[in-house]
Protein backbone atom coordinates (compact mmCIF):
# COMPACT_ATOMS: atom_id res chain seq x y z
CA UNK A 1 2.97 -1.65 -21.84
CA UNK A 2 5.05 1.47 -20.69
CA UNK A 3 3.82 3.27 -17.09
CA UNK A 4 2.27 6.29 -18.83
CA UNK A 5 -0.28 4.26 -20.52
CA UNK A 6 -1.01 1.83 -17.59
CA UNK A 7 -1.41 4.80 -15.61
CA UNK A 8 -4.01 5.86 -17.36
CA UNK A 9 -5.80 2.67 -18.43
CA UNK A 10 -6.08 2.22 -14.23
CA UNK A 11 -6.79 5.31 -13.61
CA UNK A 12 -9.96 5.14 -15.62
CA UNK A 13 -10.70 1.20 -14.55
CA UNK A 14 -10.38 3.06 -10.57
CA UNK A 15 -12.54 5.33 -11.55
CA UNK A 16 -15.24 3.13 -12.78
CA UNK A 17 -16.02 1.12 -9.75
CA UNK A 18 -19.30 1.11 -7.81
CA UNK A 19 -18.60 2.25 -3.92
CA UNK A 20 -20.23 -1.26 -3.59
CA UNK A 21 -17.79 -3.48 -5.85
CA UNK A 22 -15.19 -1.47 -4.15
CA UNK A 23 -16.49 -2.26 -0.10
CA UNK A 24 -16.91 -5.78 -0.95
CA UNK A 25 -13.68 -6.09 -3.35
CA UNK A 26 -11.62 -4.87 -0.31
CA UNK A 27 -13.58 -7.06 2.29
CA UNK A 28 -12.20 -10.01 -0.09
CA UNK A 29 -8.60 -8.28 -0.07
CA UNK A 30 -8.95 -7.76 3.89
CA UNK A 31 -10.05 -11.81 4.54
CA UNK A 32 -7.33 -12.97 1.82
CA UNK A 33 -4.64 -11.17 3.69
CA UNK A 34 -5.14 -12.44 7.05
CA UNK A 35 -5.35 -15.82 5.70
CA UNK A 36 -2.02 -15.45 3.74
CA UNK A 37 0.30 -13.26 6.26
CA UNK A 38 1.48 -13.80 9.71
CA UNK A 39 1.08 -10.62 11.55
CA UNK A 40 3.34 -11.90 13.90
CA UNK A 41 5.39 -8.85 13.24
CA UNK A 42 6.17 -5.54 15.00
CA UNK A 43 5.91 -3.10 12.98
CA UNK A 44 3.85 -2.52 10.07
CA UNK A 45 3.02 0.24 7.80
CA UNK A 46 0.21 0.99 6.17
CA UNK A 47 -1.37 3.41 3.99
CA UNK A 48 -4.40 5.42 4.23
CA UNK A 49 -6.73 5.21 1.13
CA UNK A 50 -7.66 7.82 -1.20
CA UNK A 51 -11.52 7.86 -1.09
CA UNK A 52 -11.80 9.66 -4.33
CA UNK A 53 -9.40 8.31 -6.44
CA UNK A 54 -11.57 4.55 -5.56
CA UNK A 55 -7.94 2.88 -3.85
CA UNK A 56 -8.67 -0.04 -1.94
CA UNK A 57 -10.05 0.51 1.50
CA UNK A 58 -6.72 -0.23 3.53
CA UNK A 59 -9.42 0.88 6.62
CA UNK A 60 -10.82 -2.77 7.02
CA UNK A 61 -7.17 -4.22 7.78
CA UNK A 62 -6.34 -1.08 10.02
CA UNK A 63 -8.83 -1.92 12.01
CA UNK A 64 -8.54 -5.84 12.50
CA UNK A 65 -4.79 -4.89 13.31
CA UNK A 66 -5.57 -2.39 15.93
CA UNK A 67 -8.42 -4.62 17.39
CA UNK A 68 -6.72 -7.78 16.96
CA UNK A 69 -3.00 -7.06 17.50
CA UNK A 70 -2.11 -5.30 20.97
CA UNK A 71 1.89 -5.37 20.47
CA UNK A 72 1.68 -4.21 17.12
CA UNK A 73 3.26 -0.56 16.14
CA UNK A 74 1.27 0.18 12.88
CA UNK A 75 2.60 3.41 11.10
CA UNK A 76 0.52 5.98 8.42
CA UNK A 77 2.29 7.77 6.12
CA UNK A 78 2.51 12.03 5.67
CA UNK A 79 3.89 13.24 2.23
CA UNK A 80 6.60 16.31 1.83
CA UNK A 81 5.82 17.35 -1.48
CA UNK A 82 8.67 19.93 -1.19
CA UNK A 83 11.38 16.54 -0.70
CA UNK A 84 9.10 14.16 -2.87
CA UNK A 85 9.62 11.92 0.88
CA UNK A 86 7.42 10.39 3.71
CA UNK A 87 7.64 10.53 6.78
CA UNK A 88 5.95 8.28 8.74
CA UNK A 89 3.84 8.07 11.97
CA UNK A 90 2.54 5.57 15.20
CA UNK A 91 -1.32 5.10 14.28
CA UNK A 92 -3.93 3.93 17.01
CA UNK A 93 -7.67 5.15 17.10
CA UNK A 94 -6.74 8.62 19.02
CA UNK A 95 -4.50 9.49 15.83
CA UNK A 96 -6.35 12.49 14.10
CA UNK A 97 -6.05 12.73 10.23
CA UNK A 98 -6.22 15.40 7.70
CA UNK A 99 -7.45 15.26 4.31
CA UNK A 100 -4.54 17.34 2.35
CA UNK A 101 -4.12 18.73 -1.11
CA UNK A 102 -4.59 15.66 -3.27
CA UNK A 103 -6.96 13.75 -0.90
CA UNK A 104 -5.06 12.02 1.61
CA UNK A 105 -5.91 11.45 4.51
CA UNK A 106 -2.71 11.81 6.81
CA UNK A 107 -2.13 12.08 10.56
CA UNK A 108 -1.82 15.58 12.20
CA UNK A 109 0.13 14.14 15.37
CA UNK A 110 1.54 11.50 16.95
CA UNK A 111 5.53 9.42 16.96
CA UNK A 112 7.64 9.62 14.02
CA UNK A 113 9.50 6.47 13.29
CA UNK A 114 12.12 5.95 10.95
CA UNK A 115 11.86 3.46 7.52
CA UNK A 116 14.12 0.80 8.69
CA UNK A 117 12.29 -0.58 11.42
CA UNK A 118 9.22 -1.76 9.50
CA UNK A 119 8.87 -5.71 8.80
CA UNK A 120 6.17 -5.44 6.67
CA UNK A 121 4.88 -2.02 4.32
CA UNK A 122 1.29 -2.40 2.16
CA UNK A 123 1.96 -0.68 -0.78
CA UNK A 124 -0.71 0.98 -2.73
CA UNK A 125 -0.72 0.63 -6.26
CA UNK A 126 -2.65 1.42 -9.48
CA UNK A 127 -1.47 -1.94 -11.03
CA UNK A 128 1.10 -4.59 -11.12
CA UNK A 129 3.34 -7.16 -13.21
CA UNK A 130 3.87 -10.85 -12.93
CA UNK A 131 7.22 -10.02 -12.02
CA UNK A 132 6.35 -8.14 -8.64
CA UNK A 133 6.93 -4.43 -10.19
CA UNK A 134 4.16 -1.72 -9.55
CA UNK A 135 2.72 1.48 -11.56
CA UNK A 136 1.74 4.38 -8.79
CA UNK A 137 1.33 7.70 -9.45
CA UNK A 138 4.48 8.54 -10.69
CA UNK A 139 6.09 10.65 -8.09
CA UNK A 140 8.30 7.78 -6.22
CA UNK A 141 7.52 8.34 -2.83
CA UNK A 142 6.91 4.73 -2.32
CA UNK A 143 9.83 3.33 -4.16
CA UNK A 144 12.29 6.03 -1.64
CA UNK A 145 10.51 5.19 1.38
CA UNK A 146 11.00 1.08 0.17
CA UNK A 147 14.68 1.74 -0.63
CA UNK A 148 15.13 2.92 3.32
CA UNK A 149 13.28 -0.03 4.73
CA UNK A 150 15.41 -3.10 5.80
CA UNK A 151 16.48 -5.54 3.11
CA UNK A 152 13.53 -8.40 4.79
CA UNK A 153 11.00 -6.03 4.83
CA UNK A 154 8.27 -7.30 3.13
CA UNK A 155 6.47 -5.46 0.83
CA UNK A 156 3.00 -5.96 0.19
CA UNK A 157 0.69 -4.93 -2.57
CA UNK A 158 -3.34 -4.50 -2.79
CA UNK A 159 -4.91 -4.46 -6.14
CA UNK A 160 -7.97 -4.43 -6.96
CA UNK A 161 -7.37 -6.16 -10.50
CA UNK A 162 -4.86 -8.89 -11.61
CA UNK A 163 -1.27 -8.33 -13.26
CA UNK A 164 -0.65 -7.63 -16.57
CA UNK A 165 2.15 -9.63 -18.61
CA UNK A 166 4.73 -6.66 -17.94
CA UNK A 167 5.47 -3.14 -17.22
CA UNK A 168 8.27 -2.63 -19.99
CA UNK A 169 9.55 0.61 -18.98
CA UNK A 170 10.94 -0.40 -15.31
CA UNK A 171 13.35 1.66 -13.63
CA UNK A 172 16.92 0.69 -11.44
CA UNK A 173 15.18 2.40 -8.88
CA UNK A 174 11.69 0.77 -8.87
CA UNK A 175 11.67 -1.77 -6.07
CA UNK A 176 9.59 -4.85 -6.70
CA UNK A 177 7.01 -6.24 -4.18
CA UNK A 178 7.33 -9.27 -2.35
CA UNK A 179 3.41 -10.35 -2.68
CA UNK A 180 0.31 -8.47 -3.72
CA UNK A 181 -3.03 -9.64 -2.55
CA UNK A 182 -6.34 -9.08 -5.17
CA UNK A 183 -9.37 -10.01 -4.28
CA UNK A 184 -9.70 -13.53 -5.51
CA UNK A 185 -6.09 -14.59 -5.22
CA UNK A 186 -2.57 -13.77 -3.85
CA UNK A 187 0.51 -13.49 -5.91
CA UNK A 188 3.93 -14.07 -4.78
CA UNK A 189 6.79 -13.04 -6.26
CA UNK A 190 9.54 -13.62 -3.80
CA UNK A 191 9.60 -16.21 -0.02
CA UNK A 192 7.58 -14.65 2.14
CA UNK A 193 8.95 -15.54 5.72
């Protein structure tokens, strides 16, 4: 199927989900991810979830990571819609966030770090292939900030649902994930070191 019409399928599959399937789907993403991935990294980025558009709560893993991992820099993202780029920020429980135009929650202060010192990024997603490539929402800022990151980086995906056969309408620029975690099983599509 071509983006367009994924986009919209998950979109409307998103949209559909009980607050309750949601909380415990991403409880099951949270546990499957810590049993699957070393955190034995440095720095990690992570997105913030958009409540209303039903994304997976990323909030369960942000917190195990700040409570679990003292020498861990974890970054949040801030969109420039003017650039169509992110820049990205240190997170730790004083970080304060705003909700902005499209309902995302973003920090209002803290570090700025640059793209290529992240060894690991969770990528949001509205769905996925068996080859490792995503559909977002169609503006790219993930697939620019993924094309600054270090060649290792690993790239991470959480879905709520499992891949389809194949998004036929990829892109030179589309950068494919390394692994994406569901709640009942984790796919790999590259080594993960």
């Amino acid at each position: 199927m071509l983006k367009n019409q994924l986009r919209k399928i998950y979109l409307d599959k998103m949209k559909g989900l009980s607050p309750q399937s949601i909380e415990e789907m991403s409880k099951c993403i949270t546990r499957l991810f810590f049993d699957n991935f070393g955190v034995n990294k440095k720095y990690i980025h992570i997105y913030l979830s958009i409540k209303k558009n039903n994304e997976v709560n990323t909030s369960y893993i942000l917190q195990n990571l700040i409570s679990d991992y003292k020498d861990l820099t974890i970054a949040v993202p801030k969109s420039d819609f003017n650039s169509g780029t992110m820049k990205h920020y240190r997170y730790n429980n004083f970080t304060k966030l705003q909700v902005n135009k499209l309902g995302i929650p973003e920090p209002e202060n803290g570090e700025e770090l640059n793209a290529d010192i992240f060894d690991m990024v969770l990528v949001p997603l509205l769905c996925f292939d068996k080859n490792g490539y995503r559909v977002g929402y169609g503006k790219g800022f993930y697939d620019r900030f993924l094309s600054a990151c270090k060649p290792d980086t690993q790239k991470i995906g959480l879905s709520f649902f499992p891949p389809v056969d194949e998004i036929k309408d990829k892109h030179l620029h589309d950068i494919k994930l390394d692994a994406c975690v569901t709640p009942n099983q984790v796919y790999y599509f590259s080594l993960i070191k």
